[in-house]
Protein backbone atom coordinates (compact mmCIF):
# COMPACT_ATOMS: atom_id res chain seq x y z
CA UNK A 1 6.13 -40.89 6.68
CA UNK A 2 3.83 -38.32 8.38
CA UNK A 3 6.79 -35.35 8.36
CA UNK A 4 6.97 -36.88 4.24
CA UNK A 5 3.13 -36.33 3.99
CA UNK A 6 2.94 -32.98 5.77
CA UNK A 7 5.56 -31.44 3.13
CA UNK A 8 3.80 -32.71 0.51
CA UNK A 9 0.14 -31.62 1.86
CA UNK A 10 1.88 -27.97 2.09
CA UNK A 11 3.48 -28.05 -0.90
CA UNK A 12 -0.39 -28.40 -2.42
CA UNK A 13 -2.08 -26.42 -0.88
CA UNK A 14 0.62 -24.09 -1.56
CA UNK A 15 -0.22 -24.70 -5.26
CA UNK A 16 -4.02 -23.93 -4.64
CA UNK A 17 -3.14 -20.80 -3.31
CA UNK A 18 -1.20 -19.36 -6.05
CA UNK A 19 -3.72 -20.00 -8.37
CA UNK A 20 -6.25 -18.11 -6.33
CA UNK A 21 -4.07 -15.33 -6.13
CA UNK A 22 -3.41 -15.16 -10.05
CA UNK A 23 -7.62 -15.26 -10.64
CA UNK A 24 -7.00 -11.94 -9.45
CA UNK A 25 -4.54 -10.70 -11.54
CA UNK A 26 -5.61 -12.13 -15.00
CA UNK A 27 -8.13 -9.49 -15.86
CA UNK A 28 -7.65 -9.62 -19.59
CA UNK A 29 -6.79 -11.85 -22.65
CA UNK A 30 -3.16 -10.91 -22.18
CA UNK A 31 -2.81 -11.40 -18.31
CA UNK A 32 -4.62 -14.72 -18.07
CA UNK A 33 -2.46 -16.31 -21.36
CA UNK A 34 1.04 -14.67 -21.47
CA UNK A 35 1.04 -12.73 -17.78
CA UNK A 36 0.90 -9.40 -19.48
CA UNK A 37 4.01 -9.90 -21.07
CA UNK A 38 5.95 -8.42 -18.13
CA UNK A 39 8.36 -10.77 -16.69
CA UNK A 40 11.77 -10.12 -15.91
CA UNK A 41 14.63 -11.64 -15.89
CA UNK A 42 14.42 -13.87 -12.89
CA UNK A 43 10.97 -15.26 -13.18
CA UNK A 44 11.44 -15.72 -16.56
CA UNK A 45 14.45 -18.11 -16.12
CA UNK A 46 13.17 -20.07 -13.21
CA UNK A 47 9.18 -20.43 -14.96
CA UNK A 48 11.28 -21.59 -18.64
CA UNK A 49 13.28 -24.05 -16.64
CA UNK A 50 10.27 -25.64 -14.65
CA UNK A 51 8.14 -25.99 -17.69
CA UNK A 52 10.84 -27.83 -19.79
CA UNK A 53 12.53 -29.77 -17.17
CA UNK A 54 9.14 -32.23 -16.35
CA UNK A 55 8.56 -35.68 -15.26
CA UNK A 56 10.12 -37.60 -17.95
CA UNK A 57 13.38 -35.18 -17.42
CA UNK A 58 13.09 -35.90 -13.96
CA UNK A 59 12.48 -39.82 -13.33
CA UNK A 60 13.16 -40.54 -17.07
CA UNK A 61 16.20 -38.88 -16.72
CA UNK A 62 17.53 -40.71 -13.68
CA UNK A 63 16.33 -44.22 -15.22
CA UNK A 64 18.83 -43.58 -18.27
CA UNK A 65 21.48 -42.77 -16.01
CA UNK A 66 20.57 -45.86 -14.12
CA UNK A 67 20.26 -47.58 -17.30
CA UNK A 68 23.34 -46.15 -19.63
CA UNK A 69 25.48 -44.75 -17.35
CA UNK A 70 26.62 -40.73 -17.36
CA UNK A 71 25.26 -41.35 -21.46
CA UNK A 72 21.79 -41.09 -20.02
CA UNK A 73 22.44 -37.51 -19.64
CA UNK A 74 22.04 -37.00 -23.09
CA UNK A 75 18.12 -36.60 -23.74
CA UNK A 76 17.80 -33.66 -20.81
CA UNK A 77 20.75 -32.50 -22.31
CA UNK A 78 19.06 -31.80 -25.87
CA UNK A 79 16.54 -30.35 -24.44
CA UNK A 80 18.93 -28.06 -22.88
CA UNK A 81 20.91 -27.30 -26.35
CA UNK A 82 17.22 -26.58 -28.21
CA UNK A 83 16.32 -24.14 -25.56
CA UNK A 84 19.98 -22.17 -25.85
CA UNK A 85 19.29 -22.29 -29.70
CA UNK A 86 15.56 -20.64 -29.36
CA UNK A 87 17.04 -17.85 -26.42
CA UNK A 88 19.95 -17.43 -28.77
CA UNK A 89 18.84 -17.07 -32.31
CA UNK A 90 15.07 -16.98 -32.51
CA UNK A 91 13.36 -15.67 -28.69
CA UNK A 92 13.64 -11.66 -29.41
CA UNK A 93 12.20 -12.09 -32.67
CA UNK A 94 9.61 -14.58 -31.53
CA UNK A 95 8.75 -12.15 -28.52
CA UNK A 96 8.57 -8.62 -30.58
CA UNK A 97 5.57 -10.36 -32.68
CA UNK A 98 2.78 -9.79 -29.78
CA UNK A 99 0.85 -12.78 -30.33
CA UNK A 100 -0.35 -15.71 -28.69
CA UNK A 101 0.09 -19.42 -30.62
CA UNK A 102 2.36 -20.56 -33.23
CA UNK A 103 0.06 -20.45 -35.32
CA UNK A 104 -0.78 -16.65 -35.42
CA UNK A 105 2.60 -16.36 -36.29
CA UNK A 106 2.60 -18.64 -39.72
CA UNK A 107 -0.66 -16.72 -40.19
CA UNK A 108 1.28 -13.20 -40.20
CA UNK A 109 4.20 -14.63 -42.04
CA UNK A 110 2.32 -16.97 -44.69
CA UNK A 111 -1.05 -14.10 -45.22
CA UNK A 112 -3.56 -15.50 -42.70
CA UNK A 113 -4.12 -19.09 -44.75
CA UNK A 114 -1.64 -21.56 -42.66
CA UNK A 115 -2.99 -21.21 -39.00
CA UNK A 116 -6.22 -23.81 -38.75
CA UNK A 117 -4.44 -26.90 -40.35
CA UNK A 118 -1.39 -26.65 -38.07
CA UNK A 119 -3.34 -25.44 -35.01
CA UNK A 120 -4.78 -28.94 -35.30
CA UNK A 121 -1.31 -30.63 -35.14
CA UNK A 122 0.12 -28.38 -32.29
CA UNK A 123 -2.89 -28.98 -30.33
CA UNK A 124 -2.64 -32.71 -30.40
CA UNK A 125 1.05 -32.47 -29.46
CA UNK A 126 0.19 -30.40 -26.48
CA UNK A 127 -2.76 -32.32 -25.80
CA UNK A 128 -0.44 -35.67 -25.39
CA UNK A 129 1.89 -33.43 -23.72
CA UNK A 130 -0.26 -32.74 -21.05
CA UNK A 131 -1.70 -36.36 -20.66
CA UNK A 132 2.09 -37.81 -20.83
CA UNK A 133 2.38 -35.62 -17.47
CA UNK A 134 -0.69 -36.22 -15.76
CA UNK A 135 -0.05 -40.01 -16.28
CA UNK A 136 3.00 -39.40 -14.44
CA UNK A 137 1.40 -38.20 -11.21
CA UNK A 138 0.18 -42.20 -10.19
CA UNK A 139 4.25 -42.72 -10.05
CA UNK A 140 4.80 -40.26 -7.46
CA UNK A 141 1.54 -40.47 -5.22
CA UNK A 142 1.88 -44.51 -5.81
CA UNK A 143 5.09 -44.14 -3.41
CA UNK A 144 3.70 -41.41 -1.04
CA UNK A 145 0.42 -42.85 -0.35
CA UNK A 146 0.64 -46.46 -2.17
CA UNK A 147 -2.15 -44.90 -3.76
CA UNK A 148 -5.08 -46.73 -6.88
CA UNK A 149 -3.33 -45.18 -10.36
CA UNK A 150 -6.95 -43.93 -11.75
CA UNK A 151 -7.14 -42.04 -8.00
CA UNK A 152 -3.88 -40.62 -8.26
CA UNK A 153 -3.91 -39.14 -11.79
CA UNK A 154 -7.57 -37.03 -10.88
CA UNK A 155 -6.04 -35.99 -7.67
CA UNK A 156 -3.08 -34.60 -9.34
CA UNK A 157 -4.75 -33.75 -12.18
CA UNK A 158 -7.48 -31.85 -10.45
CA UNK A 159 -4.88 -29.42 -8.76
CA UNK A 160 -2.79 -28.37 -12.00
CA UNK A 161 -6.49 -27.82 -13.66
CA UNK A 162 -7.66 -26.01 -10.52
CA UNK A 163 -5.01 -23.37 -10.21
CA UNK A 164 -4.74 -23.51 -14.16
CA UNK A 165 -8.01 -22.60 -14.89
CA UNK A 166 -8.35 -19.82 -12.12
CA UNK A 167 -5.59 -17.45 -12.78
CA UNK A 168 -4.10 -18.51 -15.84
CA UNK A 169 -0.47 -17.80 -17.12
CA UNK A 170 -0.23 -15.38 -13.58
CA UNK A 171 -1.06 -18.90 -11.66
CA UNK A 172 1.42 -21.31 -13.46
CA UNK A 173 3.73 -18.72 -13.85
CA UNK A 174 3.87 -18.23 -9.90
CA UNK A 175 3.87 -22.07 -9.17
CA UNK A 176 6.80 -22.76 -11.76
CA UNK A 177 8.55 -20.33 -9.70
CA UNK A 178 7.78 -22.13 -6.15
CA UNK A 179 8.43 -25.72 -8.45
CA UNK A 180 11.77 -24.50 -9.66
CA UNK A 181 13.31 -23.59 -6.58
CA UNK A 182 12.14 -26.62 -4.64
CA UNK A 183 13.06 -28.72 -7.65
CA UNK A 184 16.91 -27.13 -7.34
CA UNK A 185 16.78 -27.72 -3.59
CA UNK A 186 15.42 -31.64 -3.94
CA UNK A 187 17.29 -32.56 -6.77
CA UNK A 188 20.42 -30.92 -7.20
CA UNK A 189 21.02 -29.80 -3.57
CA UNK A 190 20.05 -33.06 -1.76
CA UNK A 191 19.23 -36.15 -4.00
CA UNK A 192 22.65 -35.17 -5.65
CA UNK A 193 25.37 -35.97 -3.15
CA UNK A 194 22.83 -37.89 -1.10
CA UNK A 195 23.35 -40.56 -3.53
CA UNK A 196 26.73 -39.83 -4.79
CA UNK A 197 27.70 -40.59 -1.19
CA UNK A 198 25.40 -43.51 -0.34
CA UNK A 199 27.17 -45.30 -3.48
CA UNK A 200 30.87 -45.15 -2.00
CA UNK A 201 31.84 -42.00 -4.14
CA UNK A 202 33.09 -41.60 -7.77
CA UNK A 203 36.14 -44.04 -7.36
CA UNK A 204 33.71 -46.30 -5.86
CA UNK A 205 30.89 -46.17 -8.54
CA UNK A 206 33.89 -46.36 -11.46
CA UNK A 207 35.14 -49.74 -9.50
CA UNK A 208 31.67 -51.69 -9.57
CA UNK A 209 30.22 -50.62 -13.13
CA UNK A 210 30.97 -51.37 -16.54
CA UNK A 211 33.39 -48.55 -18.28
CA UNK A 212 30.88 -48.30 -20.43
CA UNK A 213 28.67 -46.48 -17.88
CA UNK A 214 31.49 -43.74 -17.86
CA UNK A 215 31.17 -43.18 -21.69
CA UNK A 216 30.11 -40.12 -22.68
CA UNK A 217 28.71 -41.30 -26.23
CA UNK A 218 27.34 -44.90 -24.64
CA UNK A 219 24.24 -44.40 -24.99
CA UNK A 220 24.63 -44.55 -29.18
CA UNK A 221 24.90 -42.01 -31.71
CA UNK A 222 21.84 -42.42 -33.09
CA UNK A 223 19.84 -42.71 -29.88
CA UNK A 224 21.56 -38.85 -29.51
CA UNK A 225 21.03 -37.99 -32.71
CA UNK A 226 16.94 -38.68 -32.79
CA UNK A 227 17.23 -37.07 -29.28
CA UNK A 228 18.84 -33.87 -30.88
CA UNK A 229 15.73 -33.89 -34.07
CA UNK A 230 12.91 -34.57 -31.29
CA UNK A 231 14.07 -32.64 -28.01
CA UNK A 232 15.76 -30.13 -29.73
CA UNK A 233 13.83 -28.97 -32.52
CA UNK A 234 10.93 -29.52 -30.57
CA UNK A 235 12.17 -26.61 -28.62
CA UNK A 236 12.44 -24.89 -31.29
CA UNK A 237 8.96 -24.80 -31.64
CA UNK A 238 6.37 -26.37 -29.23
CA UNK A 239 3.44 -23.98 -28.35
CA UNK A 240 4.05 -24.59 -24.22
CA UNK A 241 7.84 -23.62 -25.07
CA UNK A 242 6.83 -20.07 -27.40
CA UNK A 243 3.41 -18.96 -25.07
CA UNK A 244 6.61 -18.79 -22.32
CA UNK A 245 8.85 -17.03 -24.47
CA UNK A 246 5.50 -14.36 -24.84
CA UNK A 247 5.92 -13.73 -21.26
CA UNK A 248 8.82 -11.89 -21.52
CA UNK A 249 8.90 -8.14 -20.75
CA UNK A 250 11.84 -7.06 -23.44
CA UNK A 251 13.74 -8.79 -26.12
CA UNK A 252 16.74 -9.06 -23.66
CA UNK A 253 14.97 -10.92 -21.39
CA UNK A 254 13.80 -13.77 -23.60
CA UNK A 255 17.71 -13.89 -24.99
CA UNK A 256 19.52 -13.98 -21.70
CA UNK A 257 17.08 -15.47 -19.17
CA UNK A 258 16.07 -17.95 -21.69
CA UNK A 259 20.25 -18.89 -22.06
CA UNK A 260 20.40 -19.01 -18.44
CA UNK A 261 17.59 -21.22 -17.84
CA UNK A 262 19.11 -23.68 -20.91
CA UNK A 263 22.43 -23.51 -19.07
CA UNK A 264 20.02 -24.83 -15.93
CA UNK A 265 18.53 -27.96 -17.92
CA UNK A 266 22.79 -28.80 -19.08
CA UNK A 267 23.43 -29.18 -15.10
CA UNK A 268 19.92 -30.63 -14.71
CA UNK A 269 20.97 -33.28 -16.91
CA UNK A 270 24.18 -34.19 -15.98
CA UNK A 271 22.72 -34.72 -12.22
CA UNK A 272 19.76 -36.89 -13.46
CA UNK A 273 22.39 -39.04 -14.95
CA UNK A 274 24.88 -39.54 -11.89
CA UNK A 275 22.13 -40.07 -9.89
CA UNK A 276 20.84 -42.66 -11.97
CA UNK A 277 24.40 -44.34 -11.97
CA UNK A 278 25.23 -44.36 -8.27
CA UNK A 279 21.46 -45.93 -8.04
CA UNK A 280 22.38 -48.69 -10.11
CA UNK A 281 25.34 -49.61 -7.95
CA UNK A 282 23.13 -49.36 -4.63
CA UNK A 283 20.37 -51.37 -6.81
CA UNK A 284 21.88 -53.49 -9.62
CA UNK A 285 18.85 -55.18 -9.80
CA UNK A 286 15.45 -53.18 -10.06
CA UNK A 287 12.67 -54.29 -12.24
CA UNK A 288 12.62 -51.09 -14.69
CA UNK A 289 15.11 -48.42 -14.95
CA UNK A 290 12.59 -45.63 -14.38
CA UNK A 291 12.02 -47.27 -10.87
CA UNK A 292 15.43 -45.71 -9.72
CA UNK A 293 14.28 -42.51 -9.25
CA UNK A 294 11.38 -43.74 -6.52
CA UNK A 295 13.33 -46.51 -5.23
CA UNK A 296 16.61 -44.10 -4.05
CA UNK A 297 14.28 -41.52 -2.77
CA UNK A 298 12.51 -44.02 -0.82
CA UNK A 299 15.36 -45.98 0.82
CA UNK A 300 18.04 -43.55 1.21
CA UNK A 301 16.87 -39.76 2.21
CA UNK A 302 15.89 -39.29 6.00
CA UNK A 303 12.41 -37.86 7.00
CA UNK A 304 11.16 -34.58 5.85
CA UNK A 305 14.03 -34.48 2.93
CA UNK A 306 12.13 -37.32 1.38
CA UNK A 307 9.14 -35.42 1.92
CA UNK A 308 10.72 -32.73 -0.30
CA UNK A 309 12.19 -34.63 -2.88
CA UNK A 310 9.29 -36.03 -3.72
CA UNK A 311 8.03 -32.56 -4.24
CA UNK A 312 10.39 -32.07 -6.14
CA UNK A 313 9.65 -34.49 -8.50
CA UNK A 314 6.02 -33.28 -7.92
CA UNK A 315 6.78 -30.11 -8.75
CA UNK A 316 8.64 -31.42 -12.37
CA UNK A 317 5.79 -33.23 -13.51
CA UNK A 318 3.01 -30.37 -12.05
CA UNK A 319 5.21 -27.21 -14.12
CA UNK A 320 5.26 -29.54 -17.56
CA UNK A 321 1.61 -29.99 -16.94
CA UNK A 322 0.59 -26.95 -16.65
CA UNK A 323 2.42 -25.51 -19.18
CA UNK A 324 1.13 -28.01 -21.54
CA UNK A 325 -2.46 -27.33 -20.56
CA UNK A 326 -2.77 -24.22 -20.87
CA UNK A 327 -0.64 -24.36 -24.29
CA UNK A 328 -2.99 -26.83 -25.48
CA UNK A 329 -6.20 -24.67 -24.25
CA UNK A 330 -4.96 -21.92 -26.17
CA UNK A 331 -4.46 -23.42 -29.40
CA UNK A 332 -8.51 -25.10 -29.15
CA UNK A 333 -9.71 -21.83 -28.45
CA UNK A 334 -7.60 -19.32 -30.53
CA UNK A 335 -6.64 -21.37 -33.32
CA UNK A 336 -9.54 -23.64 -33.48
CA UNK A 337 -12.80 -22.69 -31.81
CA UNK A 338 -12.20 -18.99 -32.93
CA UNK A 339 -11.82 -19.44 -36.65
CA UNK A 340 -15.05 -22.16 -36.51
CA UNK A 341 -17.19 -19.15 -34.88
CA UNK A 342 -15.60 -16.80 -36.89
CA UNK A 343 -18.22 -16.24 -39.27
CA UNK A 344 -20.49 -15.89 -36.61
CA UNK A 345 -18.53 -12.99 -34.84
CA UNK A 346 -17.42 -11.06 -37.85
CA UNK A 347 -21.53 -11.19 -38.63
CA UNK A 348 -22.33 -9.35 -35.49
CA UNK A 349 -22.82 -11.46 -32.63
CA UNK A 350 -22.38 -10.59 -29.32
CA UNK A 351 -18.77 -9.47 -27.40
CA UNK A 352 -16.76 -12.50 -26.68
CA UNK A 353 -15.41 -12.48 -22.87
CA UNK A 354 -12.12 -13.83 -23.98
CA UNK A 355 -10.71 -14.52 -20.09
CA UNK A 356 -13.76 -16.64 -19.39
CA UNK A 357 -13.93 -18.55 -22.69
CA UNK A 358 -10.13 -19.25 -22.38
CA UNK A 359 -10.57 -20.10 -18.91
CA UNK A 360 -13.32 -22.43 -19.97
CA UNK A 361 -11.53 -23.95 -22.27
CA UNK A 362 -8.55 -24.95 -19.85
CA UNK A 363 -11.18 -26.39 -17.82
CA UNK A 364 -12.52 -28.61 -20.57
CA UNK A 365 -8.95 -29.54 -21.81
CA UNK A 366 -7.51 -30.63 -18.32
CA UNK A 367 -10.88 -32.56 -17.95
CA UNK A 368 -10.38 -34.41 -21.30
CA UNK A 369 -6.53 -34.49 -20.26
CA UNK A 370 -7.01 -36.32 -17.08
CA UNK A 371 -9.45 -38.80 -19.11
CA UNK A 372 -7.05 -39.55 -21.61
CA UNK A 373 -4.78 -39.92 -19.07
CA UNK A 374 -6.66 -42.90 -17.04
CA UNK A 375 -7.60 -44.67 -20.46
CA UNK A 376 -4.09 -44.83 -21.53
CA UNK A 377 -0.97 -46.81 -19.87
CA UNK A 378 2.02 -46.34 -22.26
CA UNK A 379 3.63 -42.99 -21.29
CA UNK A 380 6.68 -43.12 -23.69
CA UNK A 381 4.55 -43.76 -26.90
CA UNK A 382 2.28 -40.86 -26.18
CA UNK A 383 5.47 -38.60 -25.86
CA UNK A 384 6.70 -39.79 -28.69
CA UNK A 385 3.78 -39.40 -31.01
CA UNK A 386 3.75 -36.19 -29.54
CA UNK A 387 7.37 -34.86 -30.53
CA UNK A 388 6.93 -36.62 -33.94
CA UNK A 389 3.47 -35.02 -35.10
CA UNK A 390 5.21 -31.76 -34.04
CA UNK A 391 8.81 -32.14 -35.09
CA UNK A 392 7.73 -33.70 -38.58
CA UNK A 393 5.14 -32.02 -39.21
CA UNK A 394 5.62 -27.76 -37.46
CA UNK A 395 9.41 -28.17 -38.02
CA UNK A 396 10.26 -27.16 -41.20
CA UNK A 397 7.37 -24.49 -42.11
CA UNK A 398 8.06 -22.46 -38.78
CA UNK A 399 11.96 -22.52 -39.26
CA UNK A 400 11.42 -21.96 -42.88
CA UNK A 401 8.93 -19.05 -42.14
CA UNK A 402 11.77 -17.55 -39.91
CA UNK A 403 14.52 -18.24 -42.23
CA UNK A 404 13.62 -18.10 -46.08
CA UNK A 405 11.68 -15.43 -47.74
CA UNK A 406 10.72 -17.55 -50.76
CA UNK A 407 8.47 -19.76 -48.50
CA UNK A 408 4.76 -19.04 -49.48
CA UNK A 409 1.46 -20.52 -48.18
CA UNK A 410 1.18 -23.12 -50.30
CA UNK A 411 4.67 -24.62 -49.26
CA UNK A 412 3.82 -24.64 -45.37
CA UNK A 413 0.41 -25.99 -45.84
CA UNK A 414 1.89 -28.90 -48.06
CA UNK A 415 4.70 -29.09 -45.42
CA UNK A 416 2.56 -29.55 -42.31
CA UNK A 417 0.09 -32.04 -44.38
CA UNK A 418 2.79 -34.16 -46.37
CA UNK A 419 4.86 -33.93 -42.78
CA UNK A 420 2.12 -35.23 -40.33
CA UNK A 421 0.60 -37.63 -42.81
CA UNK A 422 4.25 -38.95 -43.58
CA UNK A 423 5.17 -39.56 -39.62
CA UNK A 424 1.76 -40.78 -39.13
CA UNK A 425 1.88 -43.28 -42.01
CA UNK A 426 5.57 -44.85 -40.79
CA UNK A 427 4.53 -44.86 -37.62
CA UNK A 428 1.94 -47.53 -38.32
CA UNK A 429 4.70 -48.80 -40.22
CA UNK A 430 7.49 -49.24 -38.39
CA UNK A 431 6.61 -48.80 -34.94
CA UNK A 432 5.52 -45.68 -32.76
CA UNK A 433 9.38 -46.05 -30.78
CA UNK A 434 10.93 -46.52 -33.97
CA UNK A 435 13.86 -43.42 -35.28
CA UNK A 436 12.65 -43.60 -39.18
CA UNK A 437 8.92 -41.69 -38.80
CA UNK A 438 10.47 -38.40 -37.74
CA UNK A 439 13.53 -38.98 -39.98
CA UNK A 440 11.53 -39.54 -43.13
CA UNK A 441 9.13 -37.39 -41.56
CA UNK A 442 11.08 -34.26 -41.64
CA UNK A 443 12.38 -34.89 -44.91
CA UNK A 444 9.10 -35.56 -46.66
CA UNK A 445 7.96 -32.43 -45.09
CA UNK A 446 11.11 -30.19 -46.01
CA UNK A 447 10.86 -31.44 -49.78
CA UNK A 448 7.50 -30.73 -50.07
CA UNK A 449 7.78 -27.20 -48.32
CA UNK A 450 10.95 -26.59 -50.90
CA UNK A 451 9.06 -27.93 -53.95
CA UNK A 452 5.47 -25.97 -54.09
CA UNK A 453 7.20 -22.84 -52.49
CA UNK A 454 9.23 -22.35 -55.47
CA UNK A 455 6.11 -23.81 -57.62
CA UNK A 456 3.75 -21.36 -56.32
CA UNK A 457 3.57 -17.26 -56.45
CA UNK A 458 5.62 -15.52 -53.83
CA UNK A 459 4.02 -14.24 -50.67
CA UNK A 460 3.00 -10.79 -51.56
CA UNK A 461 5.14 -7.97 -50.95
CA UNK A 462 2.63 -6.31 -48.30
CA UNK A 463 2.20 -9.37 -46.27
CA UNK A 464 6.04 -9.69 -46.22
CA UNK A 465 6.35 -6.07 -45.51
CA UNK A 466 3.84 -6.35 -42.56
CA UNK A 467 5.41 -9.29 -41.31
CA UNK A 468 9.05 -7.39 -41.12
CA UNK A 469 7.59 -4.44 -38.91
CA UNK A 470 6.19 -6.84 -36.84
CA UNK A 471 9.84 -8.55 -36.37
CA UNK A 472 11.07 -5.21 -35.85
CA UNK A 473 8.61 -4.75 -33.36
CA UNK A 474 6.68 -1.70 -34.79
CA UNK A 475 3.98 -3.70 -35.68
CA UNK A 476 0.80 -3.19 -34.01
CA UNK A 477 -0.11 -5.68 -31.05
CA UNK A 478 -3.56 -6.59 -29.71
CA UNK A 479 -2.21 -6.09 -26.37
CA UNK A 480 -2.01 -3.30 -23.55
CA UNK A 481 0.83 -1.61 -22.61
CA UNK A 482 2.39 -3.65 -19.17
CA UNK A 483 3.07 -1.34 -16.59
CA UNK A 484 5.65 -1.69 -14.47
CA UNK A 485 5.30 -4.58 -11.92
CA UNK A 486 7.22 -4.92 -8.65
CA UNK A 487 6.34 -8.99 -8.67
CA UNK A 488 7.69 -9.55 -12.11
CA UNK A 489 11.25 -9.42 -11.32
């Protein structure tokens, strides 16, 4: 293992070093959160793949293919579909605004009364975002260095919050592009036919599984349709998935590099799912699906490809992790902290250095992240309170904000409170896996945005007005004009 260990020793310090480098490019608020809004077309793609395409798309994705056949393909493959949907219909519109959280934007749309109350729900879904990610590190260093779980998740945790915290956006943004190519090598380039070979072949794998593993729609239509609502929507509108979609330099570049990197994730998920299948005829018996993944890397790859592959799924759970901590250090300190000392600023205190308080702030999340993340065992039920808080309760106000002029204030506040109570309430209810929290969830939450909208006063005419020019993108923007830059290509 000591060619394994000296790839994956590089491939850290590697990580390290990019984040050094980015401390000294993230100079102001708009460097350090949304690197200066100047990517092109190329970064863009291969950072908005690597942040989506994380741990649980990774193993999780080869465990339902090891589990359900080619059908396991189905929950990378949502989030695939949401992120075509955002590049296709939404991502210019979202980028021309010029600002920095979600919830700035319900603030311009709704008249500044909408942005505390849902800050508070997207920062708990990023919050278990980033834990659900960091938890995942003890898989991966459990294989390479048969390594104590608590051990693992601060050492991997103490990287992403390292580089994180010292350069930024500039620093994830230039690690997502080192994890995105080494995750297409690893995965798609070697694990791929690595396995499909190992197993015999198609005609092979088709003459020792059930047809049922060969069924497109095996997995269940409603297993794909509460996929679609969570993965998709949740596209739609998670802060880790917009603060990317802020990085881009034009409007064409968050429409076409966003549709290339969803075309990525479609691929992305069909491998995870063959892989998974030619595992389970190599390994009809493992102990737990998501135990594929390791177990094929482990047994199958020579030296130094191993090595790599594991990087790969290093990088996966490292570019999720990032992206999700610095989302969720944003929201605490622009949505949150900011309207708490609010009062205090507008009063006259002194200058806020906004680089250094965000920058502390990533440092106190990933801190509270990795804790979180050695008190708590059950990765899937932290995702999935996650996507539900967020689906049921962002969802509708956001889209409807987007979509309908009638919405007002009142409606979205209603909708995020009736929403999140709602998928809190059946959760306890039902079960934190069960479908019927975000279903009833999202309806709750759509009725009551419908029902005090068209109760309430319109949004006035100037806030609309303002809110137009900013869609246009003549609106003014708190940040500096990006010059050109020969790294953002």
């Amino acid at each position: 293992m000591a060619v394994d260990y000296a790839v994956i020793i590089v491939y850290l310090a590697g990580m390290l070093a990019m984040g050094w480098w980015g401390m000294r490019r993230a100079k102001s608020k708009s460097e350090f959160l949304v690197a200066g809004r100047r990517l092109g077309p190329w970064m863009y793609s291969g950072t908005m793949a690597a942040i989506v395409l994380g741990g649980a798309s990774t193993i999780g994705g080869v465990g339902l293919g090891y589990q359900y056949g080619l059908s396991g393909a189905w929950m990378v493959f949502t989030i695939g579909l949401g992120l075509l949907a955002l590049s296709i219909f939404f991502s210019a519109r979202i980028a021309r605004l010029k600002v920095y959280t979600v919830s700035e934007m319900l603030d311009l749309r709704y008249g500044g009364r909408a942005g505390l109350i849902s800050g508070v729900v997207m920062w708990a879904y990023t919050l278990m975002l980033a834990v659900t990610s960091t938890i995942a590190y003890a898989t991966i260093f459990d294989v390479l260095f048969d390594m104590n779980r608590t051990v693992a998740i601060i050492l991997g945790g103490t990287i992403v919050v390292a580089y994180s915290t010292l350069g930024g956006m500039w620093s994830i943004t230039l690690t997502d592009m080192v994890q995105f190519v080494v995750k297409t090598i690893g995965v798609l380039l070697l694990l791929l036919p690595i396995a499909v070979i190992k197993a015999g072949g198609f005609s092979e794998m088709k003459a020792k599984l059930p047809t049922e593993y060969f069924d497109p729609l095996g997995i269940g239509g409603e297993t794909i349709f509460t996929y679609v609502l969570i993965y998709t929507f949740g596209m739609l509108i998670g802060q880790d998935i917009w603060q990317r979609v802020f990085t881009a330099r034009n409007d064409r570049t968050a429409r076409w590099g966003g549709t290339v990197a969803g075309t990525y994730c479609l691929v992305y998920a069909i491998a995870g799912a063959v892989i998974g299948t030619a595992a389970k005829v190599m390994y009809p018996k493992l102990p737990s699906a998501d135990a594929a993944f390791a177990t094929i890397v482990k047994d199958e790859l020579p030296v130094g490809v191993r090595g790599l592959v594991l990087a790969a799924a290093l990088a996966a759970v490292m570019s999720t992790s990032s992206g999700a901590l610095i989302a969720c250090a944003t929201v605490a300190n622009n949505d949150i902290w900011s309207r708490l000392r609010g009062a205090v600023t507008r009063s006259g205190g002194e200058e806020h250095d906004e680089v250094k308080g965000n920058r502390a702030f990533i440092l106190i999340m990933g801190v509270a992240v990795i804790a979180i993340a050695i008190a708590l065992n059950n990765v899937v039920e932290a995702l999935t309170v996650a996507y539900n808080l967020l689906v049921g309760g962002l969802l509708v106000p956001i889209l409807g904000g987007l979509l309908w002029r009638r919405g007002t204030a009142a409606g979205a506040l209603a909708a995020v409170s009736v929403g999140g109570l709602a998928v809190i309430g059946l959760m306890a209810t039902y079960g934190i896996l069960a479908n019927e929290p975000v279903y009833y969830g999202l309806l709750s939450s759509l009725a009551a945005y419908v029902i005090v909208s068209l109760a309430t006063k319109p949004t006035d005419a100037a806030v609309l007005a303002a809110w137009r020019e900013r869609l246009a993108g003549r609106g003014a923007g708190s940040d500096e004009t990006p010059a050109a830059d020969p790294v953002a290509v």
